[in-house]
N, C-alpha and C. Protein backbone atom coordinates (compact mmCIF):
# COMPACT_ATOMS: atom_id res chain seq x y z
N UNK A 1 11.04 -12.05 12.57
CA UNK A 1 9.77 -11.76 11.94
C UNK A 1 9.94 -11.55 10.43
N UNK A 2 10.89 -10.79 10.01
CA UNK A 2 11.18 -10.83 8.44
C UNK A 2 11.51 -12.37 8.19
N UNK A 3 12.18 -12.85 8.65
CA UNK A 3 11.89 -13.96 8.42
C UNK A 3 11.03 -14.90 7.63
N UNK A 4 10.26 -14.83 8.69
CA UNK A 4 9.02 -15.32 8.35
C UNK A 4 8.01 -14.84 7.27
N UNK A 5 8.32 -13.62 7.38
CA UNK A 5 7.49 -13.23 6.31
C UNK A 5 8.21 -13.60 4.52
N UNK A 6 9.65 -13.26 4.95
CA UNK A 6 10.24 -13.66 3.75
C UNK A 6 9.39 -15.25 3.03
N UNK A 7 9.43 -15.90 4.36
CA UNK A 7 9.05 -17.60 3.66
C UNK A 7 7.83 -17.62 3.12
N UNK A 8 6.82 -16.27 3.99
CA UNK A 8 5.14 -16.37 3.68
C UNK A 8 5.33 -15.83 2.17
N UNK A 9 6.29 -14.76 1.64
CA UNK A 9 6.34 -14.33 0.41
C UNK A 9 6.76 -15.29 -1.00
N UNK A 10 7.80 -16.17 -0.26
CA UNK A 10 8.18 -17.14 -1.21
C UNK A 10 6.75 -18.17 -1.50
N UNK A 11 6.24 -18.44 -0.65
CA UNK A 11 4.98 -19.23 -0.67
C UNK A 11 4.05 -18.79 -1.67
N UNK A 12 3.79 -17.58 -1.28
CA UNK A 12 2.69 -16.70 -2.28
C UNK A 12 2.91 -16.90 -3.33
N UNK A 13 4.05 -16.83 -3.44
CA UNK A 13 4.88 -16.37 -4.83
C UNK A 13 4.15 -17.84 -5.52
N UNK A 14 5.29 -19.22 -4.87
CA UNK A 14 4.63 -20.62 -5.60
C UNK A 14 2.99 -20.87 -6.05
N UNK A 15 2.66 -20.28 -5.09
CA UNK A 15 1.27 -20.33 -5.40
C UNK A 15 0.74 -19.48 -6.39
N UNK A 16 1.16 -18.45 -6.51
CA UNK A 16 0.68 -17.28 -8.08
C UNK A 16 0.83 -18.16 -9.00
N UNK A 17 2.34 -18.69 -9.22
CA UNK A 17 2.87 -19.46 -10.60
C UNK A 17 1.85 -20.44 -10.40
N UNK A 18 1.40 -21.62 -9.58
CA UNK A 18 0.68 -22.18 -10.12
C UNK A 18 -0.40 -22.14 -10.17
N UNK A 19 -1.29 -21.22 -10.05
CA UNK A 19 -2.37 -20.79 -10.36
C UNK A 19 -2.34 -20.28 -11.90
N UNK A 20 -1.23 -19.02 -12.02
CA UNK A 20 -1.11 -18.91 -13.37
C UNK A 20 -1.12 -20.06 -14.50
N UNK A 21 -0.17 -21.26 -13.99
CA UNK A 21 0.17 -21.92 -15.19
C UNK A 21 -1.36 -22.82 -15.40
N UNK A 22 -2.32 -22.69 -14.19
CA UNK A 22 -3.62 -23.13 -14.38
C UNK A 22 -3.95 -22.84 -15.56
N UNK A 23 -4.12 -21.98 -15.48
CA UNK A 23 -4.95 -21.20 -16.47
C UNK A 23 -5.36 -21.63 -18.30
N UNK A 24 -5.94 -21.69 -18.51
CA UNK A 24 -6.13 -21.99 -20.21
C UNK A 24 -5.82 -20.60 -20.72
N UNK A 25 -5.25 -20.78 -21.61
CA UNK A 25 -4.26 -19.38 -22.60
C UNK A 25 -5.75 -18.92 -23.36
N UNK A 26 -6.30 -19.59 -23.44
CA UNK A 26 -7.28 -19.24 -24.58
C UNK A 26 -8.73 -18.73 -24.03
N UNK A 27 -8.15 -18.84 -22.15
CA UNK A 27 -9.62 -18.43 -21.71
C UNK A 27 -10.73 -19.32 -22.15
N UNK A 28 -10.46 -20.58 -21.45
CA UNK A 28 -11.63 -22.03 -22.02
C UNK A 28 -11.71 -22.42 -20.84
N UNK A 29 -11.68 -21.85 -19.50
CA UNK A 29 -11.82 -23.03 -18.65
C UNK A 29 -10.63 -23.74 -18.36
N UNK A 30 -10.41 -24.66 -17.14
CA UNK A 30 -9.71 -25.11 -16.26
C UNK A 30 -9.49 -26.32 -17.11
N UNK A 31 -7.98 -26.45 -17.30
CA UNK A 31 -7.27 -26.55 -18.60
C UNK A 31 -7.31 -28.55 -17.86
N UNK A 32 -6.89 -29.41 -19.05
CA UNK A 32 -6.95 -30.96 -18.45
C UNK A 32 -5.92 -31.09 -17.41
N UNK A 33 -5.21 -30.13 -16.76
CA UNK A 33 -4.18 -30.41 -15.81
C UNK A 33 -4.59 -31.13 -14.58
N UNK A 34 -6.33 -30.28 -14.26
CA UNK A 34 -6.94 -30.42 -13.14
C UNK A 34 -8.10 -31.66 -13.14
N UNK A 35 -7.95 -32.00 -14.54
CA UNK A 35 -9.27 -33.16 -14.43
C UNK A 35 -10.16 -32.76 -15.53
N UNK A 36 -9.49 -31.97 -16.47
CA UNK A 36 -10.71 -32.04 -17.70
C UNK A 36 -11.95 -31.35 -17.59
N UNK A 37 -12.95 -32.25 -18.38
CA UNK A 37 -14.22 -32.30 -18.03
C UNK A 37 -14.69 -32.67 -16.86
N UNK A 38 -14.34 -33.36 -15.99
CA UNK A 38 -14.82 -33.53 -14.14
C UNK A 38 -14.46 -32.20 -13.74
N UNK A 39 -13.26 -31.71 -13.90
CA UNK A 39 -13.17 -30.18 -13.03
C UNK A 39 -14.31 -29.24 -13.37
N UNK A 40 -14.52 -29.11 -14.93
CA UNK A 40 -15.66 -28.18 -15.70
C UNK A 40 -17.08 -28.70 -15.22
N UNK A 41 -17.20 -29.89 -14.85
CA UNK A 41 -18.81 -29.96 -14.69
C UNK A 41 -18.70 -29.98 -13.38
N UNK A 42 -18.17 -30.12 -12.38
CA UNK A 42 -18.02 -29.73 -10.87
C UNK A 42 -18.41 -27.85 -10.58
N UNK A 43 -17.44 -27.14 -11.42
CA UNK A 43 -17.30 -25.74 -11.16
C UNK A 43 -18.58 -25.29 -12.43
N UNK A 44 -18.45 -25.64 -13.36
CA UNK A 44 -18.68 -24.78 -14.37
C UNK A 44 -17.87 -24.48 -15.22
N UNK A 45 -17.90 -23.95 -16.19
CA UNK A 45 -16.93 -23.31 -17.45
C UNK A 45 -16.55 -21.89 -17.30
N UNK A 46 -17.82 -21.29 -16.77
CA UNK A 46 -17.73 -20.39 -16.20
C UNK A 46 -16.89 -19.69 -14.64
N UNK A 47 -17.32 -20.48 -13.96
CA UNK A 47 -17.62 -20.64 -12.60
C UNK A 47 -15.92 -20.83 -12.34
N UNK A 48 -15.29 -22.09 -12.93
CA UNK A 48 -13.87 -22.27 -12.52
C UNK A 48 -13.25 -21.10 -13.48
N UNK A 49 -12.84 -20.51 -14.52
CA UNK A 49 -12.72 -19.22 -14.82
C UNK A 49 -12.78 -18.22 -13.68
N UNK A 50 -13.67 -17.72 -13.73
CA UNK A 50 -13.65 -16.89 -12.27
C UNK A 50 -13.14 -17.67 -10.89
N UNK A 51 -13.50 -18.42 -10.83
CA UNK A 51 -12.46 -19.38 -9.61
C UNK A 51 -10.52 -18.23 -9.50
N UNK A 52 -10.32 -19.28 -10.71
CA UNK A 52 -8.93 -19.10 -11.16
C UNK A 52 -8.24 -17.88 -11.08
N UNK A 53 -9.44 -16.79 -12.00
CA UNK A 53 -8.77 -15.52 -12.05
C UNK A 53 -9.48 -14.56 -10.51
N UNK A 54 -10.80 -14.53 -9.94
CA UNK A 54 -10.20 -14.22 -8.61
C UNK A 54 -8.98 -14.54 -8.02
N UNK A 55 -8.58 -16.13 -7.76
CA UNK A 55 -7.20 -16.50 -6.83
C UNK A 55 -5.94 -15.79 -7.59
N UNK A 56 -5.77 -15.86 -8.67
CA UNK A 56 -4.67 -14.75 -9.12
C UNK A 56 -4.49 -13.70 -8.61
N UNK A 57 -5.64 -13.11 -8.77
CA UNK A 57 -5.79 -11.37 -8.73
C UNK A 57 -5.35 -11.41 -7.44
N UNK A 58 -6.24 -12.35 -6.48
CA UNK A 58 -6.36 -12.15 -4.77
C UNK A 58 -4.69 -12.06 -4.28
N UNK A 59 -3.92 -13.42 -5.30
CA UNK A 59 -2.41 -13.80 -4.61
C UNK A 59 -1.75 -12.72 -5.09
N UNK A 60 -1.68 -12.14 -5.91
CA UNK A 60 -1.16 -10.66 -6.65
C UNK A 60 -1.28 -9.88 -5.92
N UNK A 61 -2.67 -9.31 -5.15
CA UNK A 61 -2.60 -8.46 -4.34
C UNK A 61 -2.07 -8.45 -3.17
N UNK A 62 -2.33 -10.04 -2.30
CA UNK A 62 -1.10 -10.31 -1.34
C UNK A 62 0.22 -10.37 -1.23
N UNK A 63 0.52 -10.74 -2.11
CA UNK A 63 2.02 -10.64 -2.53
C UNK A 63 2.36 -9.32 -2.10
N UNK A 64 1.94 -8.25 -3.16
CA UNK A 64 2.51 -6.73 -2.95
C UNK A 64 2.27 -6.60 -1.67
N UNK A 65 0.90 -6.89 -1.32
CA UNK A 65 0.82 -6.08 0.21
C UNK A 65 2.28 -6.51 1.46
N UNK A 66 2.37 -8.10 0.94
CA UNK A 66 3.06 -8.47 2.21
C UNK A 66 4.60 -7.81 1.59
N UNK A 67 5.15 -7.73 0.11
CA UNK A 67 6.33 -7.04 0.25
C UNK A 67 6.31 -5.58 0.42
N UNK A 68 5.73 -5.19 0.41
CA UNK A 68 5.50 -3.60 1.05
C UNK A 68 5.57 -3.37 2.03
N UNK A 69 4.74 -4.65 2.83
CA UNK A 69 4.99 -4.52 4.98
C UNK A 69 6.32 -4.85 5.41
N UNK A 70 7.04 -5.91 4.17
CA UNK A 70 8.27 -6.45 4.31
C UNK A 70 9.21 -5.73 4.75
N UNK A 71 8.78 -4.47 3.47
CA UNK A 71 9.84 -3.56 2.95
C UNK A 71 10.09 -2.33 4.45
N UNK A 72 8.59 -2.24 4.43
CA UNK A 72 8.64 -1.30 5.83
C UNK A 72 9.17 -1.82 7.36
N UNK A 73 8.92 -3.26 7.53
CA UNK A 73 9.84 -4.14 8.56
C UNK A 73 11.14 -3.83 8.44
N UNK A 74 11.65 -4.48 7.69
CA UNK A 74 12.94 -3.84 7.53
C UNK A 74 13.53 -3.02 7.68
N UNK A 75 12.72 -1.44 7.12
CA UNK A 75 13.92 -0.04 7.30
C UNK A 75 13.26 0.55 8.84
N UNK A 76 12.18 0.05 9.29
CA UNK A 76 12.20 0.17 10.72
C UNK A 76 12.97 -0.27 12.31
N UNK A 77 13.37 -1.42 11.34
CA UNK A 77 14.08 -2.50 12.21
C UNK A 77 15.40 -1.76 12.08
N UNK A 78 16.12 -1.16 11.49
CA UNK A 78 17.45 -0.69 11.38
C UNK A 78 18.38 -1.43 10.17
N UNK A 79 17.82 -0.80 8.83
CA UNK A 79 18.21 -1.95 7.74
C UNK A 79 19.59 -1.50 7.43
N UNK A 80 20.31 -0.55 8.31
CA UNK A 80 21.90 -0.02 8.60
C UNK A 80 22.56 -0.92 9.58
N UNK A 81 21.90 -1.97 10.31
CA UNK A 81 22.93 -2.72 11.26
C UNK A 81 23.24 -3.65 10.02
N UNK A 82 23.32 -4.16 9.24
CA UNK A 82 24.44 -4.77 8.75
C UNK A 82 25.52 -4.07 8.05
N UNK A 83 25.46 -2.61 7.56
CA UNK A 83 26.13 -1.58 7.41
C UNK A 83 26.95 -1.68 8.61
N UNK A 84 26.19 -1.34 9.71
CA UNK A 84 27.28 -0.67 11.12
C UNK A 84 28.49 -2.26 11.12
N UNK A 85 27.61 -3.62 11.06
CA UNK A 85 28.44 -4.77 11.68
C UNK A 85 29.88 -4.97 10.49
N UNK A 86 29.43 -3.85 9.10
CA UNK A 86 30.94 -4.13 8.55
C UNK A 86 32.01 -3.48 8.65
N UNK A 87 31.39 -1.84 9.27
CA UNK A 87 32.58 -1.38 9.63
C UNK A 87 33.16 -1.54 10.64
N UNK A 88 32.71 -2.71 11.23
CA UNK A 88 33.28 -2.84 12.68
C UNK A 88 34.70 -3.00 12.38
């Protein structure tokens, strides 16, 4: 199960960065990466802005949440058996 979650975290993770690198630095709207002017008159100028920075915020907050459950998986599970398996 950590596992898995490890991979769901790495995922998140890819997905923050590219959402971030979405972003226009200057706060203009959904930068020509995505299509320019077709992305802006589809969403808005507005509209994809808030798009963008909701999904940040949202993957930011998932992120922590899922390494926090991670974190608690772990020292529940017995995060001393690989401790115990070296002094064997």
């Amino acid at each position: 199960m950590v596992t898995a979650m490890t991979i769901l975290i790495a995922f998140i993770s890819v997905l923050l960065m590219l959402v971030v690198l979405i972003q226009n630095p200057k706060g203009g709207g959904v930068d020509s990466t995505l299509g320019g002017q077709s992305a802006n008159q589809m969403f808005g100028a507005a509209r994809s802005t808030n798009l963008v920075e909701k999904a940040t915020w949202g993957l930011a907050i998932v992120l922590v949440v899922l390494c926090i459950i991670t974190t608690i998986m772990v020292s529940n599970t017995g995060g001393d058996a690989g401790i115990q398996l070296l002094s064997e």
